[in-house]
Protein backbone atom coordinates (compact mmCIF):
# COMPACT_ATOMS: atom_id res chain seq x y z
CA UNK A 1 -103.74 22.35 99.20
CA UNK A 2 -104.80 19.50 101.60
CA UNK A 3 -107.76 18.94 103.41
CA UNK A 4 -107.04 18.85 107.75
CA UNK A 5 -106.41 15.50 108.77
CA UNK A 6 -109.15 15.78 111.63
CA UNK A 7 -111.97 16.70 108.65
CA UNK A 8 -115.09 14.90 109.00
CA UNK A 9 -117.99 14.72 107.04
CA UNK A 10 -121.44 15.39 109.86
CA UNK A 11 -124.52 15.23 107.39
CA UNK A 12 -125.68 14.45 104.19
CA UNK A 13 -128.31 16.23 102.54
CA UNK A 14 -130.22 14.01 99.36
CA UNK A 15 -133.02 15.29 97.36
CA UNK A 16 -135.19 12.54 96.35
CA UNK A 17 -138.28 12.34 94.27
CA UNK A 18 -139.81 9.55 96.57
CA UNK A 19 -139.52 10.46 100.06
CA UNK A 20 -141.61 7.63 101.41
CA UNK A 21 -139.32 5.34 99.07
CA UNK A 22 -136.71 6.99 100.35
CA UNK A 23 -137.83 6.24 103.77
CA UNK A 24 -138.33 2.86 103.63
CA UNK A 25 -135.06 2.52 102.36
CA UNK A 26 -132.95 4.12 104.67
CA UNK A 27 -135.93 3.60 107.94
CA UNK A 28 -137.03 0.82 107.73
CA UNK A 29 -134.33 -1.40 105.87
CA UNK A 30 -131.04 0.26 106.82
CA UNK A 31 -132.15 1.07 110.38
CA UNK A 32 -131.68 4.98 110.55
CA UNK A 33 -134.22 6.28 113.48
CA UNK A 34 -136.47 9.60 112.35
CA UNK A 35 -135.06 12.74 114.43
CA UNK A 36 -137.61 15.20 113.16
CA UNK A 37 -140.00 15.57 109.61
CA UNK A 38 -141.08 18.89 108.77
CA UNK A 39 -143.67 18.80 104.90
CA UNK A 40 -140.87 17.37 102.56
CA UNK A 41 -138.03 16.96 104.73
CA UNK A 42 -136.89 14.07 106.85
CA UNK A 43 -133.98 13.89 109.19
CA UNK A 44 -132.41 10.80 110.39
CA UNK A 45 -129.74 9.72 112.73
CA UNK A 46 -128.65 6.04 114.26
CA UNK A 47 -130.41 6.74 117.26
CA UNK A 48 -132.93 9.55 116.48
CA UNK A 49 -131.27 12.31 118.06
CA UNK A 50 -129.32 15.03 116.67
CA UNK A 51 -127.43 16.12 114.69
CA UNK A 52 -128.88 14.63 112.16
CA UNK A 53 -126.37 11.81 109.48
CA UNK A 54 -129.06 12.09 106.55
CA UNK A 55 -131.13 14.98 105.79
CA UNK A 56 -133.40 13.89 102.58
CA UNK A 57 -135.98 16.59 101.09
CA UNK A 58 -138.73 15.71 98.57
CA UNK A 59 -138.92 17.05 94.94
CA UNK A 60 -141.08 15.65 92.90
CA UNK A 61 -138.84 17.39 90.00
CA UNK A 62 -135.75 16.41 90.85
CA UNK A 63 -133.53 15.46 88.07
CA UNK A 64 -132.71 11.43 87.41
CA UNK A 65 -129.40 10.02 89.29
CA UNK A 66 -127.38 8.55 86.09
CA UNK A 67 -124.38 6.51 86.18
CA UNK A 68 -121.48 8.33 85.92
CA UNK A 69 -123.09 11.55 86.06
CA UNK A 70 -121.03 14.01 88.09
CA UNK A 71 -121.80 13.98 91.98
CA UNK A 72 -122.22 11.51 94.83
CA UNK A 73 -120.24 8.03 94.08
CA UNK A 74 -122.14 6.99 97.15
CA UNK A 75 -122.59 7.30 100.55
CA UNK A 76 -120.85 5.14 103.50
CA UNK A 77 -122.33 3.68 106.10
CA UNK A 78 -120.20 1.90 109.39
CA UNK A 79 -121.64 -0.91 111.32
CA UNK A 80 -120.65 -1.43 114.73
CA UNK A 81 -119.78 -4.73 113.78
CA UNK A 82 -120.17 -7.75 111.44
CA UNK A 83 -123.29 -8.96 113.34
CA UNK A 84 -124.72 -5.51 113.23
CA UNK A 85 -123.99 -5.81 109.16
CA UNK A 86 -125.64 -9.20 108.88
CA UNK A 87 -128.64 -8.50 110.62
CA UNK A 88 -129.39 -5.81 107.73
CA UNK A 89 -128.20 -7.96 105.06
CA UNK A 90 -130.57 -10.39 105.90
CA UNK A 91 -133.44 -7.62 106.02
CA UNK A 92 -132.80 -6.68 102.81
CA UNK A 93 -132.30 -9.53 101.09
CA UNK A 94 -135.45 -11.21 102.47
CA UNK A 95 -137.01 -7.86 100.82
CA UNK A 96 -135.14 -8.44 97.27
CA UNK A 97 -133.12 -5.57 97.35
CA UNK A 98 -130.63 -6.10 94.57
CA UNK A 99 -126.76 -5.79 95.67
CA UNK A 100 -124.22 -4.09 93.54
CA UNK A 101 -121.40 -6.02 95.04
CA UNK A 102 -119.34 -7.30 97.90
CA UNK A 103 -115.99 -6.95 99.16
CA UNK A 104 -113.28 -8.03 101.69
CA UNK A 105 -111.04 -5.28 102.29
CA UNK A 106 -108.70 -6.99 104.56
CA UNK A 107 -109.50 -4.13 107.57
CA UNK A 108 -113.60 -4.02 106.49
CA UNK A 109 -116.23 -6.22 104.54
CA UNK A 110 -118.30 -4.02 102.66
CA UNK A 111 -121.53 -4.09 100.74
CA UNK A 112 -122.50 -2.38 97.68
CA UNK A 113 -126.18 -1.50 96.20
CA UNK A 114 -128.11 1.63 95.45
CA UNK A 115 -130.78 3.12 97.32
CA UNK A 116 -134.30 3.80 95.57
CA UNK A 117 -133.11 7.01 94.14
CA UNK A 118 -129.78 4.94 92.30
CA UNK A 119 -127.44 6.84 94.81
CA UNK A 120 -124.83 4.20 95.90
CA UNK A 121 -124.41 3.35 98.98
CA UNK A 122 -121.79 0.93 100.96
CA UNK A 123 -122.50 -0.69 104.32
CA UNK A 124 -119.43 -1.64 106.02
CA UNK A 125 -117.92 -3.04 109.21
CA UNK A 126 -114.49 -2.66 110.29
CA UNK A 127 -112.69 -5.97 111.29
């Protein structure tokens, strides 16, 4: 079995426990624009318009993201460029988010860190 080489992956649905958190995070610090919120459910894009890249619903209940729990590894984000991937470094350093790691991949530099919920997430930019 093999997955079609032209498979993409459109959206991303997270539950979170924290939506404003959760909001901040990926808003405010990472950039994503707000398409549309409807009670406990936020939609975001990189330019506010559909279809939507993140879809994150509040529940207050949800279960605890542990390390090496089966699921997400974490989510990847592409910059436009190294700039664009600078210019949100900066932002969230200068709000003391802590990084997981960094890496130079030869054809991307990537950083690593976890969002409020401890879902991973990479921000990259191809060379």
């Amino acid at each position: 079995m093999k997955i079609p080489d032209n498979s993409k992956v459109q959206s991303i649905d997270l539950l979170v426990r924290d939506l404003d958190s959760a909001i901040n995070f990926y808003s405010n610090l990472l950039g994503m624009k707000q398409i549309e919120r409807v009670n406990n459910t936020l939609m975001l894009s990189s330019d506010g318009s559909a279809p939507y890249l993140l879809k994150l619903t509040e529940d207050k209940n949800a279960a605890i993201n542990f390390k090496g729990a089966p699921g997400l590894f974490h989510l990847a984000i592409r910059f436009h460029n190294r700039k664009e991937l600078a210019r949100v470094f900066l932002r969230l350093f200068n709000n003391k988010i802590k990084f997981q790691g960094f890496a130079d991949h030869l054809v991307s530099e990537a950083i690593y860190l976890d969002d409020p919920e401890g879902n991973g997430v990479e921000l990259y930019a191809d060379r």
